[in-house]
Protein backbone atom coordinates (compact mmCIF):
# COMPACT_ATOMS: atom_id res chain seq x y z
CA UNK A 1 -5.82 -31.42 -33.13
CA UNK A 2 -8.22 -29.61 -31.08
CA UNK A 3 -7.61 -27.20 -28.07
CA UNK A 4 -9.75 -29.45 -26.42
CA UNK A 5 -6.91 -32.04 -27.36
CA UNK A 6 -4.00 -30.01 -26.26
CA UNK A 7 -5.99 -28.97 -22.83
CA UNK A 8 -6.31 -32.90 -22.14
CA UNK A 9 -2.76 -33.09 -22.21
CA UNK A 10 -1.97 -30.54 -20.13
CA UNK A 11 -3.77 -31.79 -17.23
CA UNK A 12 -2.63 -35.23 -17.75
CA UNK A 13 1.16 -33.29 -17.81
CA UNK A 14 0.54 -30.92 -14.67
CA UNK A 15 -1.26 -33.68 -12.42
CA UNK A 16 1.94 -35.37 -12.01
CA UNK A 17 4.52 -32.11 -12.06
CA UNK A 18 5.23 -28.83 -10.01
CA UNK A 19 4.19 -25.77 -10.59
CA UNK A 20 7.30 -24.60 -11.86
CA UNK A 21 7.50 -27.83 -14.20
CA UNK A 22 3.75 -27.05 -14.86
CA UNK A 23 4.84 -23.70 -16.36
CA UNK A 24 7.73 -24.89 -18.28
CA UNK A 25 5.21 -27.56 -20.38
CA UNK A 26 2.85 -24.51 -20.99
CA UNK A 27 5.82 -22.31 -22.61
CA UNK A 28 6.81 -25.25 -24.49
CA UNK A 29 3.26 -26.17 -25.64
CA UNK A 30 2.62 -22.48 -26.94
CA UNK A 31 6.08 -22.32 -28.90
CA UNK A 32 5.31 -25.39 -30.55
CA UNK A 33 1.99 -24.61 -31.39
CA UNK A 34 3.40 -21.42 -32.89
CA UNK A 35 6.14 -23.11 -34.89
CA UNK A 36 3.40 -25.43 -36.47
CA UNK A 37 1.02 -22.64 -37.34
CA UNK A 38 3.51 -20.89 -38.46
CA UNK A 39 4.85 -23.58 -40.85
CA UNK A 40 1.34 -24.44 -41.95
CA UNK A 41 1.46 -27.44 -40.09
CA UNK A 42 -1.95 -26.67 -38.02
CA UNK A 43 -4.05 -23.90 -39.61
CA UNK A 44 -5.19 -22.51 -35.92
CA UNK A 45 -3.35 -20.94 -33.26
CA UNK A 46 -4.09 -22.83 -31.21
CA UNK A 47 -0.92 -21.40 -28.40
CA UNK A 48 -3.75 -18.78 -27.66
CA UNK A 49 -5.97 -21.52 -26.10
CA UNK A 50 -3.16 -23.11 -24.12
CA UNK A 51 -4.45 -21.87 -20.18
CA UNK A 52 -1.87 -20.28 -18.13
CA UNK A 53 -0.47 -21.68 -14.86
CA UNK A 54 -1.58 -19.99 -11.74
CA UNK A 55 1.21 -20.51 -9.46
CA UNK A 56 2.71 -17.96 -6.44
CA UNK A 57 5.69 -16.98 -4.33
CA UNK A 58 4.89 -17.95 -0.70
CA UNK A 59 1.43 -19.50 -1.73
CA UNK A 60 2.24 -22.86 0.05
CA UNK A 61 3.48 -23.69 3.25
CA UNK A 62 6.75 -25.58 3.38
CA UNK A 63 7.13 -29.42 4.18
CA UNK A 64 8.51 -29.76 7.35
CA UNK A 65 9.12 -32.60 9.92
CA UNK A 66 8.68 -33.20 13.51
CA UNK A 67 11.20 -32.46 16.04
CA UNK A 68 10.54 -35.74 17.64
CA UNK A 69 10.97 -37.72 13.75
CA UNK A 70 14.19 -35.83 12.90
CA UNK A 71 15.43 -37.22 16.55
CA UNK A 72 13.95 -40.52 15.64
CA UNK A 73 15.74 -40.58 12.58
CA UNK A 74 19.53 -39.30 14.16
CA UNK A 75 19.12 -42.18 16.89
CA UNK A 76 18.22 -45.13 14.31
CA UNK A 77 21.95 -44.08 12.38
CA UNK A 78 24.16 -47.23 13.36
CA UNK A 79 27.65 -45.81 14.66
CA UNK A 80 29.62 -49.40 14.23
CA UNK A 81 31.41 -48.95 11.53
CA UNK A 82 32.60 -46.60 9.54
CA UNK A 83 30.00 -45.67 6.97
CA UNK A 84 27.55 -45.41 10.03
CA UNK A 85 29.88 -43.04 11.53
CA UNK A 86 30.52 -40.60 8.71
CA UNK A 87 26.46 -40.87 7.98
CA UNK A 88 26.08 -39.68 11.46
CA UNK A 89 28.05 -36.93 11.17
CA UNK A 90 26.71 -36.00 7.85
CA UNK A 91 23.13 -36.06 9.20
CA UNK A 92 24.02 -34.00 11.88
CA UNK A 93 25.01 -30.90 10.18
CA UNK A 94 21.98 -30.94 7.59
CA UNK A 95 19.37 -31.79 11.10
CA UNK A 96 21.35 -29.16 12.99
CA UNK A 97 22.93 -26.40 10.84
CA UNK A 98 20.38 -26.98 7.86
CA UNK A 99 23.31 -27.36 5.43
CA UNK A 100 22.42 -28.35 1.66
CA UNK A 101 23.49 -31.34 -0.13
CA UNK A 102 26.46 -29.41 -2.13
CA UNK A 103 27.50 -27.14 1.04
CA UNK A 104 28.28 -30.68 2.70
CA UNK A 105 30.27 -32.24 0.26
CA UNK A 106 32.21 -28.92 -0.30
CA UNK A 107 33.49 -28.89 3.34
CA UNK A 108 36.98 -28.60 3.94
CA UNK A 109 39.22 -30.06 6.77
CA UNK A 110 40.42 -26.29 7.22
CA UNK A 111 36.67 -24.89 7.20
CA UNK A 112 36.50 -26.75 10.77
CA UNK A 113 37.73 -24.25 13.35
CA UNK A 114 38.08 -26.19 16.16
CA UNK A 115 39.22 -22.79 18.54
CA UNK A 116 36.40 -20.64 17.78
CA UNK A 117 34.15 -23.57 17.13
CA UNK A 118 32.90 -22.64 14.07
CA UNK A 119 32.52 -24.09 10.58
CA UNK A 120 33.03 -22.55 7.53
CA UNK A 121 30.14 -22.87 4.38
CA UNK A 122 30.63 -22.65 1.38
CA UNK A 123 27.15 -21.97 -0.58
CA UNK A 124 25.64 -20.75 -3.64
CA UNK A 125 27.15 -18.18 -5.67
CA UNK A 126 30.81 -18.43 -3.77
CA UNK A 127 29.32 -17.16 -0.86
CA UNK A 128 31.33 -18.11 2.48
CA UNK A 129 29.80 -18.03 6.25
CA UNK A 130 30.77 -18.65 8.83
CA UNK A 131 28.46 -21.08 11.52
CA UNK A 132 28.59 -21.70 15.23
CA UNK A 133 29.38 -25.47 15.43
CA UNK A 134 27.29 -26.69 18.17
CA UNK A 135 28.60 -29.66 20.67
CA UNK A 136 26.69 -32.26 19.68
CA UNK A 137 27.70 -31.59 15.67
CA UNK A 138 31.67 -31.14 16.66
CA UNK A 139 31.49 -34.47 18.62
CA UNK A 140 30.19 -36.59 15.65
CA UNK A 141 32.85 -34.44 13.55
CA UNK A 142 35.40 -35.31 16.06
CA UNK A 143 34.02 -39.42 15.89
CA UNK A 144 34.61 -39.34 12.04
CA UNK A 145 37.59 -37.75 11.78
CA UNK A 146 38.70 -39.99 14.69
CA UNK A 147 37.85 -43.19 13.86
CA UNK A 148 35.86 -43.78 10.21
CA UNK A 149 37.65 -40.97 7.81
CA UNK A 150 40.07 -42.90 5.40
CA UNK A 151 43.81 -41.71 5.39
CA UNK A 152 43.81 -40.42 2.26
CA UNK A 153 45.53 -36.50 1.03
CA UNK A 154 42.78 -35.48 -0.14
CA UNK A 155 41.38 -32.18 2.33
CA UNK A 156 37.71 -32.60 2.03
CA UNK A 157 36.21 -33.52 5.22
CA UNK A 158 33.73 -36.57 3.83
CA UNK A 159 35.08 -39.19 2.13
CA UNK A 160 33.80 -42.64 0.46
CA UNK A 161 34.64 -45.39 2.61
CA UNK A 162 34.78 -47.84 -0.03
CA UNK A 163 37.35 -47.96 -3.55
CA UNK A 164 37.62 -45.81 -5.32
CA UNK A 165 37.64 -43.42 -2.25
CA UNK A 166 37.05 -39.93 -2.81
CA UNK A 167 35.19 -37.01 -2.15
CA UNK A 168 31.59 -37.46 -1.73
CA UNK A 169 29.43 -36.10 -4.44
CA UNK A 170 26.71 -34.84 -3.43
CA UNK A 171 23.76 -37.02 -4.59
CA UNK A 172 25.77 -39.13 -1.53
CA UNK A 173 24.15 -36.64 0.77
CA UNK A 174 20.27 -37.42 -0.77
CA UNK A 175 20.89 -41.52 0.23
CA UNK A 176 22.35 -41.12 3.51
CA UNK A 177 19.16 -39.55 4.27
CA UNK A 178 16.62 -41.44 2.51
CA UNK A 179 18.62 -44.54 4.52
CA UNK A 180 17.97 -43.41 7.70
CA UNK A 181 14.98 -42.66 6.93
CA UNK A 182 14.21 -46.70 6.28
CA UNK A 183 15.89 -47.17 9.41
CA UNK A 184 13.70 -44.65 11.31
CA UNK A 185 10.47 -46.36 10.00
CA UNK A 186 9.66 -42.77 8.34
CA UNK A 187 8.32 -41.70 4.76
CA UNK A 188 11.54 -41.22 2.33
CA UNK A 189 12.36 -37.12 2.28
CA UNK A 190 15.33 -35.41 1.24
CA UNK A 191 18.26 -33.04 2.77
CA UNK A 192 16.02 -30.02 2.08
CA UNK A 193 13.30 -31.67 4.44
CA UNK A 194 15.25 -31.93 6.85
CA UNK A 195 16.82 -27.53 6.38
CA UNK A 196 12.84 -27.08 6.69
CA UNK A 197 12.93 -29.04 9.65
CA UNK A 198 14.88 -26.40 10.93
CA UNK A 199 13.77 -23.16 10.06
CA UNK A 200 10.01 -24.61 11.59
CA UNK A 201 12.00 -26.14 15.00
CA UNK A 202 13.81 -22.48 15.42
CA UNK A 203 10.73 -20.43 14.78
CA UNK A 204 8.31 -22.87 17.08
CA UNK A 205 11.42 -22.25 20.03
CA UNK A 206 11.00 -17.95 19.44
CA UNK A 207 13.63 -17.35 16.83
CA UNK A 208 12.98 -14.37 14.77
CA UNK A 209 12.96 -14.57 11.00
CA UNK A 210 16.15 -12.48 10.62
CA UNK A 211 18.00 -15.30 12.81
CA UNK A 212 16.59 -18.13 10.84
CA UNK A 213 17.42 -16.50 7.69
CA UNK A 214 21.01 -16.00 8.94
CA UNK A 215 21.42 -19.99 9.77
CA UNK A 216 20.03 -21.40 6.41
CA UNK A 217 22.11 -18.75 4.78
CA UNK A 218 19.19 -16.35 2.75
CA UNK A 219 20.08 -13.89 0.73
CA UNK A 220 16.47 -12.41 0.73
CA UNK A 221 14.69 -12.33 3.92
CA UNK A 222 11.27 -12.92 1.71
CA UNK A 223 12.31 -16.56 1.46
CA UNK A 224 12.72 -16.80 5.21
CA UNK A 225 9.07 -15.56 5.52
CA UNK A 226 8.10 -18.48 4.15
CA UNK A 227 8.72 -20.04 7.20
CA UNK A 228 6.59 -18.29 8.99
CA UNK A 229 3.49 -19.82 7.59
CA UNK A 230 4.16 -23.37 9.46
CA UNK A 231 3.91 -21.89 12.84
CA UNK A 232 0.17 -22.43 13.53
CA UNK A 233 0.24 -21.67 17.13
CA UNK A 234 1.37 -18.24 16.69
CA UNK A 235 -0.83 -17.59 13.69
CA UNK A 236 -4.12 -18.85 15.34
CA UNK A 237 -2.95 -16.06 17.83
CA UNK A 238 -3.17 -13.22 15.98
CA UNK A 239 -5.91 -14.28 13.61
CA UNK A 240 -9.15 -12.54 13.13
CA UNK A 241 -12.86 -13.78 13.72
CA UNK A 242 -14.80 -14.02 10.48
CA UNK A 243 -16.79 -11.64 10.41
CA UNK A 244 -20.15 -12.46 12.32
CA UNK A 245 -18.42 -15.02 13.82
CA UNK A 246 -17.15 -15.11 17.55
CA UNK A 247 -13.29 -16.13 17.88
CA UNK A 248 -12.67 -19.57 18.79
């Protein structure tokens, strides 16, 4: 075994992974290689030649959607029965509130308050906020609850419409959107595409990054600036010439 050898590999490895994922083959590369030098398995160490992975906060831009696809994608959710119903309504508070996967499934009957129209969220780390509930999400709320939610004791809001019915998990969450994607005749993408959706809609309409950061629930506003990177328009208006260059 060569470092040539264990190079090879690791491009093979990080071609198909993250860069997170990338990282986490490197550390695991250079620990073995330690434990066999160590054990007089290899005689080099060859963990020294094992190339780091460059890889930064805020370094790429997030993956977003259209405002016209995510609309696309709300129309082509059937509403005849109910699993269309409750898919609608699910759908409508990731498109519109940016909720996550686990903050949708965790919803309450009680975290619905229907006189101050707001919802309550429950997100990472026990952390609780409270959300405006716009129109448009209460009435597909209202449509579920209504007319597709099974009678059952249980107080979560979503249930499974077929036996054993239940709570949602919330993998649940993942196909109702890859489905409607199919429907919509656009590229399979996950809840989170659909939060960065969002956070690209709000900022593109004037939203500051404090009020953006407030609706996906951040606890440091340096993830929010993230965001700010997939508003070209406003970028391209405060960018500098090169320099012996004339601005475009």
């Amino acid at each position: 075994m060569t470092g040539s050898d264990l190079n090879a590999f690791l491009l093979r490895e990080c071609a198909r992974v993250s860069t997170g994922s990338a990282k986490g083959r490197v550390a695991e590369l250079r620990s073995l290689m330690r434990f066999l030098h160590l054990h007089g398995v290899t005689p080099l160490r060859l963990g020294a030649v094992v190339p780091p992975v460059g890889g930064w906060r805020l370094a790429t831009v997030p993956p977003t959607m259209a405002a016209t696809d995510i609309q696309r994608l709300l129309h082509h959710c059937p509403r005849e029965d109910a699993v269309g119903i409750r898919d609608h309504a699910i759908l409508m508070l990731v498109a519109r509130l940016g909720l996550r996967s686990i903050e949708v499934a965790r919803l309450e009957l009680d975290d619905v308050d229907w006189r101050s129209g707001e919802i309550v969220v429950r997100g990472k780390g026990r952390r609780e906020d409270r959300l405006p509930l716009p129109v448009d999400v209460g009435e597909a709320l209202v449509a579920y609850l209504s007319a597709a939610r099974p009678q059952l004791r249980s107080r979560h809001l979503f249930l499974t419409c077929r036996a054993p019915r239940g709570p949602i998990r919330a993998d649940l969450v993942g196909d109702v959107v890859e489905r409607a994607c199919l429907r919509a005749g656009l590229r399979r993408v996950g809840p989170h595409r659909l939060r960065h959706a969002l956070a690209g809609e709000m900022l593109r309409q004037g939203a500051g990054l404090t009020a953006i950061g407030q609706v996906l629930r951040h606890q440091d506003l340096a993830t929010t600036a993230l965001y700010a990177k997939v508003d070209f328009t406003a970028l391209r208006a405060v960018a500098q010439s090169w320099p012996g260059t004339e601005a475009a």
